[in-house]
PDB file of N, CA and C in Angstrom:
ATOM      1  N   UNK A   1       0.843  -1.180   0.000  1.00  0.00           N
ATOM      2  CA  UNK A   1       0.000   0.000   0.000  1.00  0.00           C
ATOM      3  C   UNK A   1       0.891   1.246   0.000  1.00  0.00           C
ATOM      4  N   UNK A   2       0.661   2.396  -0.669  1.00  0.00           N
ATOM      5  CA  UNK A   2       0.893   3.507  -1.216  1.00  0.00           C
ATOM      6  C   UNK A   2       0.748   4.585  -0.105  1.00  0.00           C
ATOM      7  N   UNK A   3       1.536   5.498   0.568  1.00  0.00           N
ATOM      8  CA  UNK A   3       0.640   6.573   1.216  1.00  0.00           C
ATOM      9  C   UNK A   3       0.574   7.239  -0.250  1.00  0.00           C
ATOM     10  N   UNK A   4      -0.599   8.493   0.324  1.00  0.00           N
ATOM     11  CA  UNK A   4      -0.793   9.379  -0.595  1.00  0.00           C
ATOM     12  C   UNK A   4       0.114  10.245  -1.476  1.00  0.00           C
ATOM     13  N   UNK A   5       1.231  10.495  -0.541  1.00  0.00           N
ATOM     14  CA  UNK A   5       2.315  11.509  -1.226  1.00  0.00           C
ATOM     15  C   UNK A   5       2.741  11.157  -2.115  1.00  0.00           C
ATOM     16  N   UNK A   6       2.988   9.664  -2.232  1.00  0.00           N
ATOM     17  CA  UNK A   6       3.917   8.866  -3.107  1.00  0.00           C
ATOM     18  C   UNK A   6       5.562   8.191  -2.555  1.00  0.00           C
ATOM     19  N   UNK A   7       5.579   8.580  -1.131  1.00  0.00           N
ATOM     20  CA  UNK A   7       6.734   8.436  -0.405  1.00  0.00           C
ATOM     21  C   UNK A   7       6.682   6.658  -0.186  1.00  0.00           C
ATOM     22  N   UNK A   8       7.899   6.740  -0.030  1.00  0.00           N
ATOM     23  CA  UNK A   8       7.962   4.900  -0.171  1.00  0.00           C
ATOM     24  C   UNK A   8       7.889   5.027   2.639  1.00  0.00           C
ATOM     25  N   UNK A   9       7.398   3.449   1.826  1.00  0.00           N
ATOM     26  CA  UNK A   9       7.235   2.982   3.470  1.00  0.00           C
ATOM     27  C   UNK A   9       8.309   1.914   3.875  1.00  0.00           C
ATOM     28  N   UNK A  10       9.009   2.032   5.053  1.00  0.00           N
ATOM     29  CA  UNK A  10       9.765   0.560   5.125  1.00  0.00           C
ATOM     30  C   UNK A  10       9.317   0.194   6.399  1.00  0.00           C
ATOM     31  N   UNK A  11       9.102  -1.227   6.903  1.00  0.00           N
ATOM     32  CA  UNK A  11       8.759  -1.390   8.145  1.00  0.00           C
ATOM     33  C   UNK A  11       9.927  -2.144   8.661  1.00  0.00           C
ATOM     34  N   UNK A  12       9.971  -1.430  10.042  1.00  0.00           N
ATOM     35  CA  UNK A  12      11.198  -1.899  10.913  1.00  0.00           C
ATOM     36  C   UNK A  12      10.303  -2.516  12.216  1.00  0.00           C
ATOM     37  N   UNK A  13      10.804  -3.619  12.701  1.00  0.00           N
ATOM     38  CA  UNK A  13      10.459  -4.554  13.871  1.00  0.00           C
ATOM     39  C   UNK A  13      11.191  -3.786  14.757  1.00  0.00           C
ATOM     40  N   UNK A  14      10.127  -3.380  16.091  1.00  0.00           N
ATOM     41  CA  UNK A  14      11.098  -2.963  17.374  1.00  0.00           C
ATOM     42  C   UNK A  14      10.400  -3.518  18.049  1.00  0.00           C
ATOM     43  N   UNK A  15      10.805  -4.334  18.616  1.00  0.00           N
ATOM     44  CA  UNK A  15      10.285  -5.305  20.037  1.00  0.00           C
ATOM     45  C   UNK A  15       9.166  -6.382  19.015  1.00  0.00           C
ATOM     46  N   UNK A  16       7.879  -6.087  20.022  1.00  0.00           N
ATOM     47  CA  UNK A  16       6.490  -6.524  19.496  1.00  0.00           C
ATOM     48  C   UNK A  16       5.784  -5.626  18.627  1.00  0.00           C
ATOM     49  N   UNK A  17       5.805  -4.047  18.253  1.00  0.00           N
ATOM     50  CA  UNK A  17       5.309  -3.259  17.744  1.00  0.00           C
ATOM     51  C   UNK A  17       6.127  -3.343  16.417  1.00  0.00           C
ATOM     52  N   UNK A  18       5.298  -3.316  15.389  1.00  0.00           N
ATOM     53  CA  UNK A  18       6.020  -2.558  14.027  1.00  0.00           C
ATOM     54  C   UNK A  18       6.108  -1.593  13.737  1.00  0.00           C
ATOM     55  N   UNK A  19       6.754  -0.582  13.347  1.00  0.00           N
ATOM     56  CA  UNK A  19       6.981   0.821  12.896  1.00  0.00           C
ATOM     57  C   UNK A  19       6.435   0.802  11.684  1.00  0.00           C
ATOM     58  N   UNK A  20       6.263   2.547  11.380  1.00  0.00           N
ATOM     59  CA  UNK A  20       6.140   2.779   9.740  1.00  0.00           C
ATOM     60  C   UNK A  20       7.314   3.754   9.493  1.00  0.00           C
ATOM     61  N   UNK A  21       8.245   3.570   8.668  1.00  0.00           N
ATOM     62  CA  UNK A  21       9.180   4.681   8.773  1.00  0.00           C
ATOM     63  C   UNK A  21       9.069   5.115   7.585  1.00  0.00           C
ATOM     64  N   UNK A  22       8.828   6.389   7.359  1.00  0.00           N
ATOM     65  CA  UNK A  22       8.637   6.739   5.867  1.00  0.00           C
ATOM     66  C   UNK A  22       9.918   7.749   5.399  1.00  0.00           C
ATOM     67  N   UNK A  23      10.177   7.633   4.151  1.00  0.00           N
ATOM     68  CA  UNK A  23      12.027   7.802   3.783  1.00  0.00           C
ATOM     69  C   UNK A  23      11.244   8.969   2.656  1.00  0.00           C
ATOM     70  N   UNK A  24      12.140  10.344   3.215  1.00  0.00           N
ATOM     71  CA  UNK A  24      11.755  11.128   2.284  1.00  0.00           C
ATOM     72  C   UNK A  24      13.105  11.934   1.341  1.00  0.00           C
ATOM     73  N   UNK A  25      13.800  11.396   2.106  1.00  0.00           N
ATOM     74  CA  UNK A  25      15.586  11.772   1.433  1.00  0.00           C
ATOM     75  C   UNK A  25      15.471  11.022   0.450  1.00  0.00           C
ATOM     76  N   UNK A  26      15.811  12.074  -1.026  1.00  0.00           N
ATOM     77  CA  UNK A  26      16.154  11.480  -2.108  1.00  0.00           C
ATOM     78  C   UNK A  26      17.566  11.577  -2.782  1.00  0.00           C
ATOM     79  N   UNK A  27      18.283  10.891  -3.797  1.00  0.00           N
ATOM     80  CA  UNK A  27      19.667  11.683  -4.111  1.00  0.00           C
ATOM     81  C   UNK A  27      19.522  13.002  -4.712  1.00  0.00           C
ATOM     82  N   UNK A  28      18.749  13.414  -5.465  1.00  0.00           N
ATOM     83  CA  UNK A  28      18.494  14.993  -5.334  1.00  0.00           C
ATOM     84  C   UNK A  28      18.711  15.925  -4.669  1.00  0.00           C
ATOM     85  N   UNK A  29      17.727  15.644  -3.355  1.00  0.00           N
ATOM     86  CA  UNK A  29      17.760  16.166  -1.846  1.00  0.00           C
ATOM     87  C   UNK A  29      19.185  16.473  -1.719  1.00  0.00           C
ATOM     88  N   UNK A  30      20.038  15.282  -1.319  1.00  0.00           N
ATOM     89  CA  UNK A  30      21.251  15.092  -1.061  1.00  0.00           C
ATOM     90  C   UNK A  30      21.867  15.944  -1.678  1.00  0.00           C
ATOM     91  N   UNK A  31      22.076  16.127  -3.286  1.00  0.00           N
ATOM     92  CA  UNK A  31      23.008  16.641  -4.005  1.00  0.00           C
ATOM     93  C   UNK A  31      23.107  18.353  -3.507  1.00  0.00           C
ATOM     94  N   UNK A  32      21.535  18.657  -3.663  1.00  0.00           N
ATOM     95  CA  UNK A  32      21.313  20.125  -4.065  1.00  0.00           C
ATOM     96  C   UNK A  32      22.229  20.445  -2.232  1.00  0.00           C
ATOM     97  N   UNK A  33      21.735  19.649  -1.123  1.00  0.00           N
ATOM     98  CA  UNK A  33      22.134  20.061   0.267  1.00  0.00           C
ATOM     99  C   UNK A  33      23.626  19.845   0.128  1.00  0.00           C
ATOM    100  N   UNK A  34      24.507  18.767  -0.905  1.00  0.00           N
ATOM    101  CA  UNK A  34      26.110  19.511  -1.015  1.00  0.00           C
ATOM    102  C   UNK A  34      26.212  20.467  -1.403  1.00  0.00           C
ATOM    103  N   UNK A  35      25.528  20.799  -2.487  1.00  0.00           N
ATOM    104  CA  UNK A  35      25.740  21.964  -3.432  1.00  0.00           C
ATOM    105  C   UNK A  35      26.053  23.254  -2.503  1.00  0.00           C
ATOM    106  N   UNK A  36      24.784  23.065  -1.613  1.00  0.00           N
ATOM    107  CA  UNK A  36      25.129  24.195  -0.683  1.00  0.00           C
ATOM    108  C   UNK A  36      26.016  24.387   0.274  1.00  0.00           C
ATOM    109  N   UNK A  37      26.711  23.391   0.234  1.00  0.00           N
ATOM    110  CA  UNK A  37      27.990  23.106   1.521  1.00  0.00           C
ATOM    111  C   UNK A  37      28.860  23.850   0.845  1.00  0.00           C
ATOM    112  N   UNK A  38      29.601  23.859  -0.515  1.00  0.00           N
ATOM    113  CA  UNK A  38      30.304  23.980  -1.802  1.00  0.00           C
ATOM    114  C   UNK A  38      31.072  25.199  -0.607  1.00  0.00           C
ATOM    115  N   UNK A  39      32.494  24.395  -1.103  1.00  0.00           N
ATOM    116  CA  UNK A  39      33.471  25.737  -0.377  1.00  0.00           C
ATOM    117  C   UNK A  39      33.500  26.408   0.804  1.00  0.00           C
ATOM    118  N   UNK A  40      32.869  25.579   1.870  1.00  0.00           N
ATOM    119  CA  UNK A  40      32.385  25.571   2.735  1.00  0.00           C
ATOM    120  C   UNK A  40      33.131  24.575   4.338  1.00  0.00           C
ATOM    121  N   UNK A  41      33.291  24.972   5.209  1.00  0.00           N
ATOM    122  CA  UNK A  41      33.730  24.223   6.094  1.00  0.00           C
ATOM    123  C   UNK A  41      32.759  22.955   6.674  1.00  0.00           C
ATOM    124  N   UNK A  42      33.446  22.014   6.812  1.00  0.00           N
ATOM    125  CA  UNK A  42      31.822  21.304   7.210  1.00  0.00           C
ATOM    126  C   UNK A  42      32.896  20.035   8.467  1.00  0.00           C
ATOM    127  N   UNK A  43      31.761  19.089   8.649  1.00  0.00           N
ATOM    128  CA  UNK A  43      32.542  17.847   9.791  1.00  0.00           C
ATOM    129  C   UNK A  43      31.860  17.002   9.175  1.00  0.00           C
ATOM    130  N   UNK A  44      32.864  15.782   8.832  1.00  0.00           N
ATOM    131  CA  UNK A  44      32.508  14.656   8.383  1.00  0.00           C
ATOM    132  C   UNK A  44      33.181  13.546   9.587  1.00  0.00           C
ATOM    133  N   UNK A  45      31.249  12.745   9.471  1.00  0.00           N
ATOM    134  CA  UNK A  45      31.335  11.302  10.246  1.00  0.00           C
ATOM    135  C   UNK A  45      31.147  10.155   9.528  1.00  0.00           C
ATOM    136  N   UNK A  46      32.269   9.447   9.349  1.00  0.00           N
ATOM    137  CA  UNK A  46      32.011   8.320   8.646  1.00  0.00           C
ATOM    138  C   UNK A  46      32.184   7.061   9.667  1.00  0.00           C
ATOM    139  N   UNK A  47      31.089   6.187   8.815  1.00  0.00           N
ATOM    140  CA  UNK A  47      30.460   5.083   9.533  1.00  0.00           C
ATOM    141  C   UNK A  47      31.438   3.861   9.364  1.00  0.00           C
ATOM    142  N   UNK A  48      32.265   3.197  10.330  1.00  0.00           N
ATOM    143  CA  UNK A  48      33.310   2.131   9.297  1.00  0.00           C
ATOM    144  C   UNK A  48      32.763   1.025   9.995  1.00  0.00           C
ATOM    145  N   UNK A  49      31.745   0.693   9.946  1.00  0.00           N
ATOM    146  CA  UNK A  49      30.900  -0.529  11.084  1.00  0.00           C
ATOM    147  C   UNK A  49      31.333  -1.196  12.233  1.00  0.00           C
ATOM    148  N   UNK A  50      30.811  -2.058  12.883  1.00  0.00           N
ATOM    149  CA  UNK A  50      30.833  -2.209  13.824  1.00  0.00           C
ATOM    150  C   UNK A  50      31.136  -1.757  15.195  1.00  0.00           C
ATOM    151  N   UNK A  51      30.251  -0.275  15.001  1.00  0.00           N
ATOM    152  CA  UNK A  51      29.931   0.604  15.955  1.00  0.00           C
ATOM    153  C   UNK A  51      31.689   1.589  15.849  1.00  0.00           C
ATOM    154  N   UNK A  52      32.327   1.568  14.659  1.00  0.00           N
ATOM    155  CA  UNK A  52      33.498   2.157  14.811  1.00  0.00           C
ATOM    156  C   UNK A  52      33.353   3.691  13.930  1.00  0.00           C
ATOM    157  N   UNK A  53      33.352   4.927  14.617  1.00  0.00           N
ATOM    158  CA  UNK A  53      33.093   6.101  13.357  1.00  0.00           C
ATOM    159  C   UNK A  53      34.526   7.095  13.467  1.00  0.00           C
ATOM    160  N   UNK A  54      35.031   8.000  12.513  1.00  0.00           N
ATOM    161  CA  UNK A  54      35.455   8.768  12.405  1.00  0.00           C
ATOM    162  C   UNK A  54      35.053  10.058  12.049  1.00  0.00           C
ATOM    163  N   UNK A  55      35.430  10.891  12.871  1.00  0.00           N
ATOM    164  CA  UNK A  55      34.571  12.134  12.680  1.00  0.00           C
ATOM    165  C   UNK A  55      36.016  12.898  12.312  1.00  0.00           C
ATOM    166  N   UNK A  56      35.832  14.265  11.682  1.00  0.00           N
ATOM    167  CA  UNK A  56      37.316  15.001  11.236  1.00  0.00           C
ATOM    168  C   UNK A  56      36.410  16.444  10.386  1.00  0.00           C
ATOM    169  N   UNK A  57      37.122  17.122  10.808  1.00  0.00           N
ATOM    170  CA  UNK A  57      36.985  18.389   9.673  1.00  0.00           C
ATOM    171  C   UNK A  57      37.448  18.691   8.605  1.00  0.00           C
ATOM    172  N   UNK A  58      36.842  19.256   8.107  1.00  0.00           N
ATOM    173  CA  UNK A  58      37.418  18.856   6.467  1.00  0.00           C
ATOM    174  C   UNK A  58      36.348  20.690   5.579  1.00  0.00           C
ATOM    175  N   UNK A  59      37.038  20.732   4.436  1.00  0.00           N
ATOM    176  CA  UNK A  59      36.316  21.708   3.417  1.00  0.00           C
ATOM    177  C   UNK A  59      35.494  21.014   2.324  1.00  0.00           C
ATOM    178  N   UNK A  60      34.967  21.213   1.765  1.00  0.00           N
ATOM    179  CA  UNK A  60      33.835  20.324   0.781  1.00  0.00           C
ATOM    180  C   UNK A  60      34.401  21.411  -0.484  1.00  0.00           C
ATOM    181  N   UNK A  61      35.826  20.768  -0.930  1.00  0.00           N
ATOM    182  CA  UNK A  61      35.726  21.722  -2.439  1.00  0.00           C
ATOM    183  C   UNK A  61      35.638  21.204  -3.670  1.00  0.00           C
ATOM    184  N   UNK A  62      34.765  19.875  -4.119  1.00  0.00           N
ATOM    185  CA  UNK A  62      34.704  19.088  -5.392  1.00  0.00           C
ATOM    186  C   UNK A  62      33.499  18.407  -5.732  1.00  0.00           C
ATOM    187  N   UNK A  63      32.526  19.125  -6.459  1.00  0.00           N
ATOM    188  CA  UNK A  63      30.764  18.413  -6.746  1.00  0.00           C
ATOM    189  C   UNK A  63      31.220  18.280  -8.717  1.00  0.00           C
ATOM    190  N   UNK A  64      30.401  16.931  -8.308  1.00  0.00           N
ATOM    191  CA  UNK A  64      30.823  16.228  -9.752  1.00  0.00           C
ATOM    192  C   UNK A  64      29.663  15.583  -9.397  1.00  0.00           C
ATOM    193  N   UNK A  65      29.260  14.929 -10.842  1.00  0.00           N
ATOM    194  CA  UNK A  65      27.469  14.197 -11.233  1.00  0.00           C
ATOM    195  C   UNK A  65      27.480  13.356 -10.432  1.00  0.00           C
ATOM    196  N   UNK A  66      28.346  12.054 -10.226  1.00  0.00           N
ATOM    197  CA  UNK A  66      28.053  10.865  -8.969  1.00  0.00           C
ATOM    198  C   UNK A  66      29.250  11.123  -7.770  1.00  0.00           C
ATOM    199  N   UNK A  67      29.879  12.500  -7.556  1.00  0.00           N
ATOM    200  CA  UNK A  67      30.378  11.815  -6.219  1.00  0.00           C
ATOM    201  C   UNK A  67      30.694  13.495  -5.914  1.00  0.00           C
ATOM    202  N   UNK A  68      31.083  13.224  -4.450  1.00  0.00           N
ATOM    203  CA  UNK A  68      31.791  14.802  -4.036  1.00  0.00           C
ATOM    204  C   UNK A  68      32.647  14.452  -3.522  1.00  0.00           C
ATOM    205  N   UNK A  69      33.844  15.681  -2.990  1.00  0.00           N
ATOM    206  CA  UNK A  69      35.537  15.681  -2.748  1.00  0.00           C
ATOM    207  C   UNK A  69      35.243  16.565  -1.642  1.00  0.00           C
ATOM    208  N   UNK A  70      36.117  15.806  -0.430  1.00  0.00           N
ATOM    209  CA  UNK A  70      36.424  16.952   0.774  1.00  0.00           C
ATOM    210  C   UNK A  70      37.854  16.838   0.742  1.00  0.00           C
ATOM    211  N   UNK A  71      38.490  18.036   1.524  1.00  0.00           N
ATOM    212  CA  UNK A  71      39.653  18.012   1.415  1.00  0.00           C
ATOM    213  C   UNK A  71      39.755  18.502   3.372  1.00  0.00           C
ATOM    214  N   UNK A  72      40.177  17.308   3.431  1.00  0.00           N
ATOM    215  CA  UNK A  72      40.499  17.088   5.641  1.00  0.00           C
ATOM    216  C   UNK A  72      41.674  18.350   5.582  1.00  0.00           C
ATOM    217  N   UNK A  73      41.065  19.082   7.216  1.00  0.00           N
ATOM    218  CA  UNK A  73      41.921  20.129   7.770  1.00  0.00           C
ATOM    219  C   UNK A  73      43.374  19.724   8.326  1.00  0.00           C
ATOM    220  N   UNK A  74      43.587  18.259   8.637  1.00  0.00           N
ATOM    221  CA  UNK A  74      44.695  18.061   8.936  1.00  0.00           C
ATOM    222  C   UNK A  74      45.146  16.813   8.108  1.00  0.00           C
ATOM    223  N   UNK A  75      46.545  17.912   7.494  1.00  0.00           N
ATOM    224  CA  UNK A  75      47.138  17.044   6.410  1.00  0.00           C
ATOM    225  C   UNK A  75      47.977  15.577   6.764  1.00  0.00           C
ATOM    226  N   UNK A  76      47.822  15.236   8.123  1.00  0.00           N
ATOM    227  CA  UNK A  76      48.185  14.115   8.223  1.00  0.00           C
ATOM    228  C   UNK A  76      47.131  12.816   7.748  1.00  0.00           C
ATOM    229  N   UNK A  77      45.764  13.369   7.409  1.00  0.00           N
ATOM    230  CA  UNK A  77      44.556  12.219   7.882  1.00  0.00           C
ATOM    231  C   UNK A  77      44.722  11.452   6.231  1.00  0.00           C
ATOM    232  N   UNK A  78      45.019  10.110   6.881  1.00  0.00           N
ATOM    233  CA  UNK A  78      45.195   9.035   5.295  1.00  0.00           C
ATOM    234  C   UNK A  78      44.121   8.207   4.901  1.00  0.00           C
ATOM    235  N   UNK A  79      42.933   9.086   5.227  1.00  0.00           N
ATOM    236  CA  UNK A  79      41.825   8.113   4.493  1.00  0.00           C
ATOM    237  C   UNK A  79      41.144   9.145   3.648  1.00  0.00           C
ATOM    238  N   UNK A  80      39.774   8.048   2.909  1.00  0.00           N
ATOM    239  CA  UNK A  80      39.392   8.428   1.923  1.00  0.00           C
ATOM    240  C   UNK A  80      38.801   9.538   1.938  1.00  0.00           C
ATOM    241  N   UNK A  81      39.168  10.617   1.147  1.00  0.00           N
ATOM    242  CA  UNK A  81      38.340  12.137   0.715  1.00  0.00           C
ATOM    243  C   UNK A  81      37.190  11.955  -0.428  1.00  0.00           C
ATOM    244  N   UNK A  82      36.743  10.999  -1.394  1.00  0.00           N
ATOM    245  CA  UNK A  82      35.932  11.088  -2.012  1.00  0.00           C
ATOM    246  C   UNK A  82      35.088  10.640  -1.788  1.00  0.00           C
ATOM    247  N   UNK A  83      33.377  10.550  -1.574  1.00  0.00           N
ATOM    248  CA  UNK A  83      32.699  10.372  -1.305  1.00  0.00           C
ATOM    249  C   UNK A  83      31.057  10.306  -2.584  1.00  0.00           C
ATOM    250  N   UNK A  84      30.321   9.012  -2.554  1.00  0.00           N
ATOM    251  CA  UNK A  84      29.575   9.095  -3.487  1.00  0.00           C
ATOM    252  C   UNK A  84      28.151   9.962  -2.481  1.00  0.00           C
ATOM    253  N   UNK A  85      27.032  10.476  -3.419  1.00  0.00           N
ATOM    254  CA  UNK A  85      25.743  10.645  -2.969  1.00  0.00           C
ATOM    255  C   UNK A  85      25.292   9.623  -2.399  1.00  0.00           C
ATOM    256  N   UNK A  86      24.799   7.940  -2.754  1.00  0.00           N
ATOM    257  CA  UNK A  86      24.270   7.417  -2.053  1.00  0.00           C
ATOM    258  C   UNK A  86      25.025   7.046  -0.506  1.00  0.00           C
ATOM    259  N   UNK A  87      26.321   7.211   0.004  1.00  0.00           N
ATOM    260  CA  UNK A  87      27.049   6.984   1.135  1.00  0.00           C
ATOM    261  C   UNK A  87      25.839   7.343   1.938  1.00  0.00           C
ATOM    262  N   UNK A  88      26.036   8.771   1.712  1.00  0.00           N
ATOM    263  CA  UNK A  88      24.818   9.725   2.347  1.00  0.00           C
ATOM    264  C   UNK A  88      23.129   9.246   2.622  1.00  0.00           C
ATOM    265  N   UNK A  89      23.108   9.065   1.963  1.00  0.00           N
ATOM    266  CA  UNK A  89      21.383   8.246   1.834  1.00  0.00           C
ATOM    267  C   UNK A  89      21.696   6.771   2.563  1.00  0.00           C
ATOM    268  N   UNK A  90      22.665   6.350   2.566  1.00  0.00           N
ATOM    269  CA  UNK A  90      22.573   5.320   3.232  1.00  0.00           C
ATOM    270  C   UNK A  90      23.347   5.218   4.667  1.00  0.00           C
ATOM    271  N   UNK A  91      24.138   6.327   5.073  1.00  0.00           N
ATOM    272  CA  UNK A  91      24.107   6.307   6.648  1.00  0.00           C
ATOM    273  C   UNK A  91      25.603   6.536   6.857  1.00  0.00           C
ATOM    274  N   UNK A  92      26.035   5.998   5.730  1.00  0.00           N
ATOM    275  CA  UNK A  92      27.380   5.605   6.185  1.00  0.00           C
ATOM    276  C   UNK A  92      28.315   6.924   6.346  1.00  0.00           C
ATOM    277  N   UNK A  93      27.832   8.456   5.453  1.00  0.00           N
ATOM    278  CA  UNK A  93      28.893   9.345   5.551  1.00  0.00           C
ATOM    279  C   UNK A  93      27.962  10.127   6.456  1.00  0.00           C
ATOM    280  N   UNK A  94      28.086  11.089   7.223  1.00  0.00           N
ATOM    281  CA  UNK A  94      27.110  12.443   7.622  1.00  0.00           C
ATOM    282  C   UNK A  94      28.163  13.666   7.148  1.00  0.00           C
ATOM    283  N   UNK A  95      27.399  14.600   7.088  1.00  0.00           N
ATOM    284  CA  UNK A  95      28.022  16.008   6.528  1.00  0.00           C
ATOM    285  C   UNK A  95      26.876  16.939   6.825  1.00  0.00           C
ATOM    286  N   UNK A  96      28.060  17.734   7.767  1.00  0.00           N
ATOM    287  CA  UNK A  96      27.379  19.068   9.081  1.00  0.00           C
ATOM    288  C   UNK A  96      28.230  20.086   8.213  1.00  0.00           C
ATOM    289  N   UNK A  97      27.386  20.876   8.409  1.00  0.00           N
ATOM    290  CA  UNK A  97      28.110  22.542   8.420  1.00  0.00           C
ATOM    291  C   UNK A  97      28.553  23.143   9.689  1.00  0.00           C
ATOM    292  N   UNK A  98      29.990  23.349   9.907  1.00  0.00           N
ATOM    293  CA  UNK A  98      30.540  23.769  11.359  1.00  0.00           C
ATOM    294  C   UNK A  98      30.387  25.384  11.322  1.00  0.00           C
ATOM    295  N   UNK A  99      29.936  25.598  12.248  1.00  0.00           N
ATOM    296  CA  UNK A  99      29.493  27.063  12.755  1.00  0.00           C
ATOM    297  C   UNK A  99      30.902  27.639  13.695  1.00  0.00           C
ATOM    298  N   UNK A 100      32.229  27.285  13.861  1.00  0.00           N
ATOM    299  CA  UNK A 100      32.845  27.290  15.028  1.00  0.00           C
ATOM    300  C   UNK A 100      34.348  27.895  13.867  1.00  0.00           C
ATOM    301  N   UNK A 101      33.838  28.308  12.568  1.00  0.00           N
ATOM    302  CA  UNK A 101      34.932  28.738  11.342  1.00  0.00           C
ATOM    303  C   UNK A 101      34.034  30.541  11.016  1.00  0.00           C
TER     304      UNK A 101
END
Protein backbone atom coordinates (compact mmCIF):
# COMPACT_ATOMS: atom_id res chain seq x y z
CA UNK A 1 0.00 0.00 0.00
CA UNK A 2 0.89 3.51 -1.22
CA UNK A 3 0.64 6.57 1.22
CA UNK A 4 -0.79 9.38 -0.59
CA UNK A 5 2.31 11.51 -1.23
CA UNK A 6 3.92 8.87 -3.11
CA UNK A 7 6.73 8.44 -0.41
CA UNK A 8 7.96 4.90 -0.17
CA UNK A 9 7.24 2.98 3.47
CA UNK A 10 9.77 0.56 5.12
CA UNK A 11 8.76 -1.39 8.14
CA UNK A 12 11.20 -1.90 10.91
CA UNK A 13 10.46 -4.55 13.87
CA UNK A 14 11.10 -2.96 17.37
CA UNK A 15 10.28 -5.30 20.04
CA UNK A 16 6.49 -6.52 19.50
CA UNK A 17 5.31 -3.26 17.74
CA UNK A 18 6.02 -2.56 14.03
CA UNK A 19 6.98 0.82 12.90
CA UNK A 20 6.14 2.78 9.74
CA UNK A 21 9.18 4.68 8.77
CA UNK A 22 8.64 6.74 5.87
CA UNK A 23 12.03 7.80 3.78
CA UNK A 24 11.76 11.13 2.28
CA UNK A 25 15.59 11.77 1.43
CA UNK A 26 16.15 11.48 -2.11
CA UNK A 27 19.67 11.68 -4.11
CA UNK A 28 18.49 14.99 -5.33
CA UNK A 29 17.76 16.17 -1.85
CA UNK A 30 21.25 15.09 -1.06
CA UNK A 31 23.01 16.64 -4.01
CA UNK A 32 21.31 20.12 -4.06
CA UNK A 33 22.13 20.06 0.27
CA UNK A 34 26.11 19.51 -1.02
CA UNK A 35 25.74 21.96 -3.43
CA UNK A 36 25.13 24.19 -0.68
CA UNK A 37 27.99 23.11 1.52
CA UNK A 38 30.30 23.98 -1.80
CA UNK A 39 33.47 25.74 -0.38
CA UNK A 40 32.38 25.57 2.74
CA UNK A 41 33.73 24.22 6.09
CA UNK A 42 31.82 21.30 7.21
CA UNK A 43 32.54 17.85 9.79
CA UNK A 44 32.51 14.66 8.38
CA UNK A 45 31.34 11.30 10.25
CA UNK A 46 32.01 8.32 8.65
CA UNK A 47 30.46 5.08 9.53
CA UNK A 48 33.31 2.13 9.30
CA UNK A 49 30.90 -0.53 11.08
CA UNK A 50 30.83 -2.21 13.82
CA UNK A 51 29.93 0.60 15.95
CA UNK A 52 33.50 2.16 14.81
CA UNK A 53 33.09 6.10 13.36
CA UNK A 54 35.46 8.77 12.41
CA UNK A 55 34.57 12.13 12.68
CA UNK A 56 37.32 15.00 11.24
CA UNK A 57 36.99 18.39 9.67
CA UNK A 58 37.42 18.86 6.47
CA UNK A 59 36.32 21.71 3.42
CA UNK A 60 33.84 20.32 0.78
CA UNK A 61 35.73 21.72 -2.44
CA UNK A 62 34.70 19.09 -5.39
CA UNK A 63 30.76 18.41 -6.75
CA UNK A 64 30.82 16.23 -9.75
CA UNK A 65 27.47 14.20 -11.23
CA UNK A 66 28.05 10.86 -8.97
CA UNK A 67 30.38 11.82 -6.22
CA UNK A 68 31.79 14.80 -4.04
CA UNK A 69 35.54 15.68 -2.75
CA UNK A 70 36.42 16.95 0.77
CA UNK A 71 39.65 18.01 1.41
CA UNK A 72 40.50 17.09 5.64
CA UNK A 73 41.92 20.13 7.77
CA UNK A 74 44.69 18.06 8.94
CA UNK A 75 47.14 17.04 6.41
CA UNK A 76 48.18 14.11 8.22
CA UNK A 77 44.56 12.22 7.88
CA UNK A 78 45.19 9.03 5.30
CA UNK A 79 41.82 8.11 4.49
CA UNK A 80 39.39 8.43 1.92
CA UNK A 81 38.34 12.14 0.71
CA UNK A 82 35.93 11.09 -2.01
CA UNK A 83 32.70 10.37 -1.31
CA UNK A 84 29.57 9.09 -3.49
CA UNK A 85 25.74 10.65 -2.97
CA UNK A 86 24.27 7.42 -2.05
CA UNK A 87 27.05 6.98 1.14
CA UNK A 88 24.82 9.73 2.35
CA UNK A 89 21.38 8.25 1.83
CA UNK A 90 22.57 5.32 3.23
CA UNK A 91 24.11 6.31 6.65
CA UNK A 92 27.38 5.60 6.18
CA UNK A 93 28.89 9.34 5.55
CA UNK A 94 27.11 12.44 7.62
CA UNK A 95 28.02 16.01 6.53
CA UNK A 96 27.38 19.07 9.08
CA UNK A 97 28.11 22.54 8.42
CA UNK A 98 30.54 23.77 11.36
CA UNK A 99 29.49 27.06 12.75
CA UNK A 100 32.84 27.29 15.03
CA UNK A 101 34.93 28.74 11.34
Amino acid sequence: MRPPDGGRIIFAKNGKNNLMIKVNTTINAIKEMVNGLHQKPVTVKLNLGRNKFVTFPATLNGIYPSLFTVSPDDKNFLGKTAYSYSEILCGRVKIAKRDDV
